[in-house]
PDB file of N, CA and C in Angstrom:
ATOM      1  N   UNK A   1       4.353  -0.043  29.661  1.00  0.00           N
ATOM      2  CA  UNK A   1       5.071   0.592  28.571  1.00  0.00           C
ATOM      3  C   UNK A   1       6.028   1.625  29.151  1.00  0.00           C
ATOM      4  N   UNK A   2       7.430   1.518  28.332  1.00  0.00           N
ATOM      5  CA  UNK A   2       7.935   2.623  29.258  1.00  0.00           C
ATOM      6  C   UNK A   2       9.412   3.042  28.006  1.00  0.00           C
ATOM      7  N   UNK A   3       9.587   4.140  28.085  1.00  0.00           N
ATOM      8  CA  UNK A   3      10.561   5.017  26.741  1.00  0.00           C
ATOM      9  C   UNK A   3      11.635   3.789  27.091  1.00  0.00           C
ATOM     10  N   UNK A   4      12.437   3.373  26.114  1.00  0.00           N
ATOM     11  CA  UNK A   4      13.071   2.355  26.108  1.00  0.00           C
ATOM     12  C   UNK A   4      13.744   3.361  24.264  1.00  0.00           C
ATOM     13  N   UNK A   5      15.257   2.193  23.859  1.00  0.00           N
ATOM     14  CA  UNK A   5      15.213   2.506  22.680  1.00  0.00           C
ATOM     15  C   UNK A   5      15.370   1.472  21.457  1.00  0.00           C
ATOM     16  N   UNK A   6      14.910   2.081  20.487  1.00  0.00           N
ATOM     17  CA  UNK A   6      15.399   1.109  19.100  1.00  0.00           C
ATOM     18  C   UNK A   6      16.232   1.737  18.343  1.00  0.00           C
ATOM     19  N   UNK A   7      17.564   1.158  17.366  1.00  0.00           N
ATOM     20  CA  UNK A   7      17.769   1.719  16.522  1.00  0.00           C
ATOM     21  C   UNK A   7      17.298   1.505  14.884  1.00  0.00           C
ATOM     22  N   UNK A   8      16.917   3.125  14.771  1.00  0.00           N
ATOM     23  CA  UNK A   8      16.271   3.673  13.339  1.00  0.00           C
ATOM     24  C   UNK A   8      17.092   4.303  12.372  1.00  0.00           C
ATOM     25  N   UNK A   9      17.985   3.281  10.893  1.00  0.00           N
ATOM     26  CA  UNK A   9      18.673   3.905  10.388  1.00  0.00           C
ATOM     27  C   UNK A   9      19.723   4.406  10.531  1.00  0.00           C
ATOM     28  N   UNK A  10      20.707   3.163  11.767  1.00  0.00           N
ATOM     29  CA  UNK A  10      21.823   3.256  12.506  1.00  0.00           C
ATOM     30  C   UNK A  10      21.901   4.556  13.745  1.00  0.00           C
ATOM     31  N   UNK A  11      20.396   5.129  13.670  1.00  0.00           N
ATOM     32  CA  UNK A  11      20.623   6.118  14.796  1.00  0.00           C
ATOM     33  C   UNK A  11      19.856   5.674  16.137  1.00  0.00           C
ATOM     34  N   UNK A  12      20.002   6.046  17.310  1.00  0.00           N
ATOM     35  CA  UNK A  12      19.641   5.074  18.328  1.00  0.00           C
ATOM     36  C   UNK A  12      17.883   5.841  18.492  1.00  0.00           C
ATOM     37  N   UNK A  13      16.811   5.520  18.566  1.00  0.00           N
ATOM     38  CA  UNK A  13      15.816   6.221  18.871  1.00  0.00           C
ATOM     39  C   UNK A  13      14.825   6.233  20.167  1.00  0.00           C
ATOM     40  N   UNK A  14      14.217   6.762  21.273  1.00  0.00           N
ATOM     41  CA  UNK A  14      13.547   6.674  21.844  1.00  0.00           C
ATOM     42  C   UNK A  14      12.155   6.365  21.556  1.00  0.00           C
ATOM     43  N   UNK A  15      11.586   5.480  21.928  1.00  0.00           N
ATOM     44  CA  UNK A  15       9.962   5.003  21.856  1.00  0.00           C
ATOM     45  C   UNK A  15       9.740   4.401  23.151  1.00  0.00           C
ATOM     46  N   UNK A  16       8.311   4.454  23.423  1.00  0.00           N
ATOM     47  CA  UNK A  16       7.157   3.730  23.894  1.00  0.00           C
ATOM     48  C   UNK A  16       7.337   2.303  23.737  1.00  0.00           C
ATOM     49  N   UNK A  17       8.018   1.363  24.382  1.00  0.00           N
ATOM     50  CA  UNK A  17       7.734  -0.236  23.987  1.00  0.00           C
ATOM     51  C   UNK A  17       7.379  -0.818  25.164  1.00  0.00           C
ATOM     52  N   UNK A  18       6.455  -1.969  24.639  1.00  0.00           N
ATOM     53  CA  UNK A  18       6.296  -2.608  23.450  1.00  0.00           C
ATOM     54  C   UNK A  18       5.485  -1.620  22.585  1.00  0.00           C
ATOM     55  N   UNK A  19       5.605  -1.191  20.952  1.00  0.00           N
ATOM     56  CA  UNK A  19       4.808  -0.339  20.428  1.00  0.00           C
ATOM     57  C   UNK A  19       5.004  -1.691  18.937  1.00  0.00           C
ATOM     58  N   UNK A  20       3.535  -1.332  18.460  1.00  0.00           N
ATOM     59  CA  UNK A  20       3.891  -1.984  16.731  1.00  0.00           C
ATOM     60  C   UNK A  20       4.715  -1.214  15.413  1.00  0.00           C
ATOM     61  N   UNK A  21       4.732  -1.461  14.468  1.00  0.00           N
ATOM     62  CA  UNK A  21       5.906  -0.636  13.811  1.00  0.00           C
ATOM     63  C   UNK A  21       4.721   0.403  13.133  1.00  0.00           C
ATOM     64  N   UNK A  22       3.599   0.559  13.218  1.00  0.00           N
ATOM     65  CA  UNK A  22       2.505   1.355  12.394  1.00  0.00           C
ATOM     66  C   UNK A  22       2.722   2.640  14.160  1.00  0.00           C
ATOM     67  N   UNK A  23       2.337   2.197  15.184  1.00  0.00           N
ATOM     68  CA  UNK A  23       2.576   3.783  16.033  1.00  0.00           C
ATOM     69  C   UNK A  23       4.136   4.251  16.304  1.00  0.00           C
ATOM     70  N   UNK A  24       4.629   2.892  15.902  1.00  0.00           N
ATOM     71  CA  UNK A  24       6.155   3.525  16.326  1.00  0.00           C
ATOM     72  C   UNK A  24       6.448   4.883  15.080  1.00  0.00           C
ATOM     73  N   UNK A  25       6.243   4.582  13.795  1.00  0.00           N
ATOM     74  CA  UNK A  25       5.959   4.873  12.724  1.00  0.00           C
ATOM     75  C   UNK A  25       5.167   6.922  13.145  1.00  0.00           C
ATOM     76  N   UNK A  26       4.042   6.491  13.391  1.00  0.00           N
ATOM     77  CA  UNK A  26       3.643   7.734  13.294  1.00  0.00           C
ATOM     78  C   UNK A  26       4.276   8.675  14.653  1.00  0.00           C
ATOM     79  N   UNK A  27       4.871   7.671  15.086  1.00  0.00           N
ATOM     80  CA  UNK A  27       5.212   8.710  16.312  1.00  0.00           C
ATOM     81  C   UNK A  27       6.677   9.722  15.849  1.00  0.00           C
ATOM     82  N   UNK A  28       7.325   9.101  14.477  1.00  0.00           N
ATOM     83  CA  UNK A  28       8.149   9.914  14.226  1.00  0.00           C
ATOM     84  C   UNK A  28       7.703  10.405  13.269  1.00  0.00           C
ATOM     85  N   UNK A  29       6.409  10.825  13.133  1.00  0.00           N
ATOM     86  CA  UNK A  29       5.824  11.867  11.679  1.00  0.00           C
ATOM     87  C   UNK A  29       6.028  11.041  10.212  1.00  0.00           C
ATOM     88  N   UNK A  30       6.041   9.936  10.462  1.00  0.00           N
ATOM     89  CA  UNK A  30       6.523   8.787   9.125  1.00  0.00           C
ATOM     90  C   UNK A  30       4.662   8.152   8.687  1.00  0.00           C
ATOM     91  N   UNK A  31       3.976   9.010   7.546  1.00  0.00           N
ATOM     92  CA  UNK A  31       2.938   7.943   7.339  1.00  0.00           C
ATOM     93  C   UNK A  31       3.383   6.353   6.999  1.00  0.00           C
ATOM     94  N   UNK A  32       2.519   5.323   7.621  1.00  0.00           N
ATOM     95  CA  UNK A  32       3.361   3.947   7.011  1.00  0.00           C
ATOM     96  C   UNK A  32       3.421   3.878   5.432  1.00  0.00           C
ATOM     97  N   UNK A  33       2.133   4.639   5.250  1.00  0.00           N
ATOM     98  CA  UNK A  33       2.135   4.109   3.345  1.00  0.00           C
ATOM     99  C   UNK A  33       3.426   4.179   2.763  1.00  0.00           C
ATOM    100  N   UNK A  34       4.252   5.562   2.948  1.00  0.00           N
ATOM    101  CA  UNK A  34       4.743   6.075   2.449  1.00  0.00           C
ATOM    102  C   UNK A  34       6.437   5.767   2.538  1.00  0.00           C
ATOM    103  N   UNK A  35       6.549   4.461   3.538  1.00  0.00           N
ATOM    104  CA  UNK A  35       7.899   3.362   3.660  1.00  0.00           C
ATOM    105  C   UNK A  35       7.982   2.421   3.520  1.00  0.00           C
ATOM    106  N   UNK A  36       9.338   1.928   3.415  1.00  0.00           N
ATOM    107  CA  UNK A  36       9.257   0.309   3.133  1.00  0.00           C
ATOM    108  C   UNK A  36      10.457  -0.244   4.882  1.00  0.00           C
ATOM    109  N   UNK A  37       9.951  -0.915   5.205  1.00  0.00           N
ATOM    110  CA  UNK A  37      10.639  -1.454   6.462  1.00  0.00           C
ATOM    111  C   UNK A  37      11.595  -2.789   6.699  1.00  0.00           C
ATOM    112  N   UNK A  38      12.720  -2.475   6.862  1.00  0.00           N
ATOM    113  CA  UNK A  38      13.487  -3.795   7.216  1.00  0.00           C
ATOM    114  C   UNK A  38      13.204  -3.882   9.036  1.00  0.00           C
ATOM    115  N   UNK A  39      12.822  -4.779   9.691  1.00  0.00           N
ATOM    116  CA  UNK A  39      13.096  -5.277  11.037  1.00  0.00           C
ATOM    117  C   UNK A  39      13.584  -5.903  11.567  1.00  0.00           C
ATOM    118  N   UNK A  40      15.003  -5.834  12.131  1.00  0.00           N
ATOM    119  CA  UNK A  40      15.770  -6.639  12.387  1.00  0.00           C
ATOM    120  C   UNK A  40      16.303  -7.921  10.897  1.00  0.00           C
ATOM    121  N   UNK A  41      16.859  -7.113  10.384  1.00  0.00           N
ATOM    122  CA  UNK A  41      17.349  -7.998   9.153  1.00  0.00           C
ATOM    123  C   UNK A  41      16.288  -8.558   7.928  1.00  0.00           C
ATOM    124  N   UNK A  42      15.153  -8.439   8.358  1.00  0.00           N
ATOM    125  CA  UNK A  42      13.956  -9.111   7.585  1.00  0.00           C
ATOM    126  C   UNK A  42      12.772  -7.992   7.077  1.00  0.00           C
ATOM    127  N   UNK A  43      12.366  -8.108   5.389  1.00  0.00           N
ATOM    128  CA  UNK A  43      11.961  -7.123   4.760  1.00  0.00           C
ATOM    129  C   UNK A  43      10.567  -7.054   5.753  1.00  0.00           C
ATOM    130  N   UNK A  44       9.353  -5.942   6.185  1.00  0.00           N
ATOM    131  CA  UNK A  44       8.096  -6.159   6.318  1.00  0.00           C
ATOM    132  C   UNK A  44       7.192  -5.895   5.564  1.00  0.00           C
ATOM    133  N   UNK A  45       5.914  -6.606   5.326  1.00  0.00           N
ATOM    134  CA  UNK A  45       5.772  -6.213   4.609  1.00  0.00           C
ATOM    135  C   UNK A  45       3.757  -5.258   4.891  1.00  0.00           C
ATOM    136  N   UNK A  46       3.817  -4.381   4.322  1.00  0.00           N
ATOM    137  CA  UNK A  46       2.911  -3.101   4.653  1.00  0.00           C
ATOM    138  C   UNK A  46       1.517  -3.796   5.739  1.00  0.00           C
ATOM    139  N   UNK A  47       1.353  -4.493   4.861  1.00  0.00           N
ATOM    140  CA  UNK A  47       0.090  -5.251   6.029  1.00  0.00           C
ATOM    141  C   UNK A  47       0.558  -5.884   7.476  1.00  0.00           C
ATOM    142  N   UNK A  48       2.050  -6.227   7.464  1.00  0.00           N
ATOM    143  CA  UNK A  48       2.174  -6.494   8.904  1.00  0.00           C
ATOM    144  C   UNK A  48       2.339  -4.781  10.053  1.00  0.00           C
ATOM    145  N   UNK A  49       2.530  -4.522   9.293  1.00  0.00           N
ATOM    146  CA  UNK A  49       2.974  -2.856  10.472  1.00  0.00           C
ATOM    147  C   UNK A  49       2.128  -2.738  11.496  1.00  0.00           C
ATOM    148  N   UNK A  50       0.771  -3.253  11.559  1.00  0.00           N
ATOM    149  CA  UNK A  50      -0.073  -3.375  12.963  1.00  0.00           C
ATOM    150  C   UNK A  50       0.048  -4.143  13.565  1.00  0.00           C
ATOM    151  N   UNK A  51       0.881  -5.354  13.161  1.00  0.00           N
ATOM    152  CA  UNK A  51       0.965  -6.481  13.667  1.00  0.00           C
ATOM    153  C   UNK A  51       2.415  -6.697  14.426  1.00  0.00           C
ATOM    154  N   UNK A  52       3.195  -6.296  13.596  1.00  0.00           N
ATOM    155  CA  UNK A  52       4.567  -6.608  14.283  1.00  0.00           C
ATOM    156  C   UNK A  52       5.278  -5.604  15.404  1.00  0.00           C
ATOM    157  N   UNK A  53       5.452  -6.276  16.807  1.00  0.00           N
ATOM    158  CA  UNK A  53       5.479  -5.249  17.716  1.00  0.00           C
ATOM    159  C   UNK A  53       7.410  -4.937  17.991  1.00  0.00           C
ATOM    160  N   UNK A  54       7.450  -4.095  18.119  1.00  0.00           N
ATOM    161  CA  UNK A  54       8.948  -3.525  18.756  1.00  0.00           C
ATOM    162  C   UNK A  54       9.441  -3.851  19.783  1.00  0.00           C
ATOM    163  N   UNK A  55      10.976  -4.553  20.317  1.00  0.00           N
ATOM    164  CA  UNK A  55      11.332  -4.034  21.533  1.00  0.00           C
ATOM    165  C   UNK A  55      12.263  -3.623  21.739  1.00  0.00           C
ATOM    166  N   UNK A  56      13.019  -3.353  23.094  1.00  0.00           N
ATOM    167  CA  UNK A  56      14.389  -2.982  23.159  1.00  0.00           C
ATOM    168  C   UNK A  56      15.083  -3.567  22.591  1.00  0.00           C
ATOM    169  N   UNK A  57      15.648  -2.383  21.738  1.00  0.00           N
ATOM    170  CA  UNK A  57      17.518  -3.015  21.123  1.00  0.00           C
ATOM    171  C   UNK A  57      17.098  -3.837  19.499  1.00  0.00           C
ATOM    172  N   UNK A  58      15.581  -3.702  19.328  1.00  0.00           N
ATOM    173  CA  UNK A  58      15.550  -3.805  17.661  1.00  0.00           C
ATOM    174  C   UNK A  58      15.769  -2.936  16.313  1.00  0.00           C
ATOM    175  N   UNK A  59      16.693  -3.362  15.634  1.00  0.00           N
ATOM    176  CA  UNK A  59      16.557  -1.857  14.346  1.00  0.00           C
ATOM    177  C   UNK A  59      15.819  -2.063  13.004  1.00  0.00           C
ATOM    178  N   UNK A  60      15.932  -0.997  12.933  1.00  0.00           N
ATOM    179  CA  UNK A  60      14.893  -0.906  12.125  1.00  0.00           C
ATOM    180  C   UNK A  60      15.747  -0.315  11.013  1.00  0.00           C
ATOM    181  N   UNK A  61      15.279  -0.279   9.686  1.00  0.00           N
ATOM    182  CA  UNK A  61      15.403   0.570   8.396  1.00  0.00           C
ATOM    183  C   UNK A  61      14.470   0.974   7.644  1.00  0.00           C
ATOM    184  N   UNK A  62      14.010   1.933   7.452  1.00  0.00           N
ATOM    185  CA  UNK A  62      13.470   2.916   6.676  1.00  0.00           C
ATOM    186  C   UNK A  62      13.774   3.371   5.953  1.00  0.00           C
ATOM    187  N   UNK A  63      13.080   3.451   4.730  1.00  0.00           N
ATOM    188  CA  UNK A  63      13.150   3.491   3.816  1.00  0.00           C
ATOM    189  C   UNK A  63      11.988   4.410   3.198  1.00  0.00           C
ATOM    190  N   UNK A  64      11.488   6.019   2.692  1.00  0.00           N
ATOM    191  CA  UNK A  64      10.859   6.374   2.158  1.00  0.00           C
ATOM    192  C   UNK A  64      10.986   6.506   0.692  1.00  0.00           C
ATOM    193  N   UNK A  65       9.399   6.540   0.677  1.00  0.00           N
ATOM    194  CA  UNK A  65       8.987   5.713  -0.900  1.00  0.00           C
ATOM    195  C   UNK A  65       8.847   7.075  -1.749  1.00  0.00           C
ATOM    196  N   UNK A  66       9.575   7.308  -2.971  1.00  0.00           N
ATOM    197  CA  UNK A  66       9.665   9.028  -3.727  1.00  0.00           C
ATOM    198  C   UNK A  66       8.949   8.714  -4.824  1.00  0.00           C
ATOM    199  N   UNK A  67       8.050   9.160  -4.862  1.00  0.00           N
ATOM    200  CA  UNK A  67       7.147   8.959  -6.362  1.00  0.00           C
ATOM    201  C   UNK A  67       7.435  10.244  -6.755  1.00  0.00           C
ATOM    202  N   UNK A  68       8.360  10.290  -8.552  1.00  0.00           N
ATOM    203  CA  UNK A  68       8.138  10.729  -9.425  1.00  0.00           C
ATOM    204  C   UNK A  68       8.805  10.304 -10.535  1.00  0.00           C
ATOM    205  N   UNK A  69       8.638  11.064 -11.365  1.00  0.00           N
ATOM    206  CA  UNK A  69       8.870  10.465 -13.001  1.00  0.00           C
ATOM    207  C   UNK A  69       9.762  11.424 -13.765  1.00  0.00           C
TER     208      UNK A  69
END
């Protein structure tokens, strides 16, 4: 594993890869519950985030989830 980057939200980011999108996730203070994730063009969906792993030069979109009424 070694700092490599992805881009997050058109901004370029440093991570740990290969990482899955659930530690990539907490490593920027992001609980997963609380987003919705595009990866590389394709929606994810909450149950894959342990599953689907990161590498160089993938982006990502984030999306936090605002609950109120």
């Amino acid at each position: 594993m070694e700092q490599q980057s992805v881009t997050a939200n058109g901004r370029e980011v440093k991570a740990t890869l290969p990482c899955t999108i659930t530690e990539f996730l907490l490593a920027q203070n992001l609980p997963p519950k609380s987003v919705v994730v595009e990866h590389n063009g394709e929606a994810v969906a909450p149950s894959e985030f342990t599953q689907r792993t990161l590498g160089a030069g993938d982006r990502l979109e984030i999306v936090r989830i605002v609950a109120g009424g």
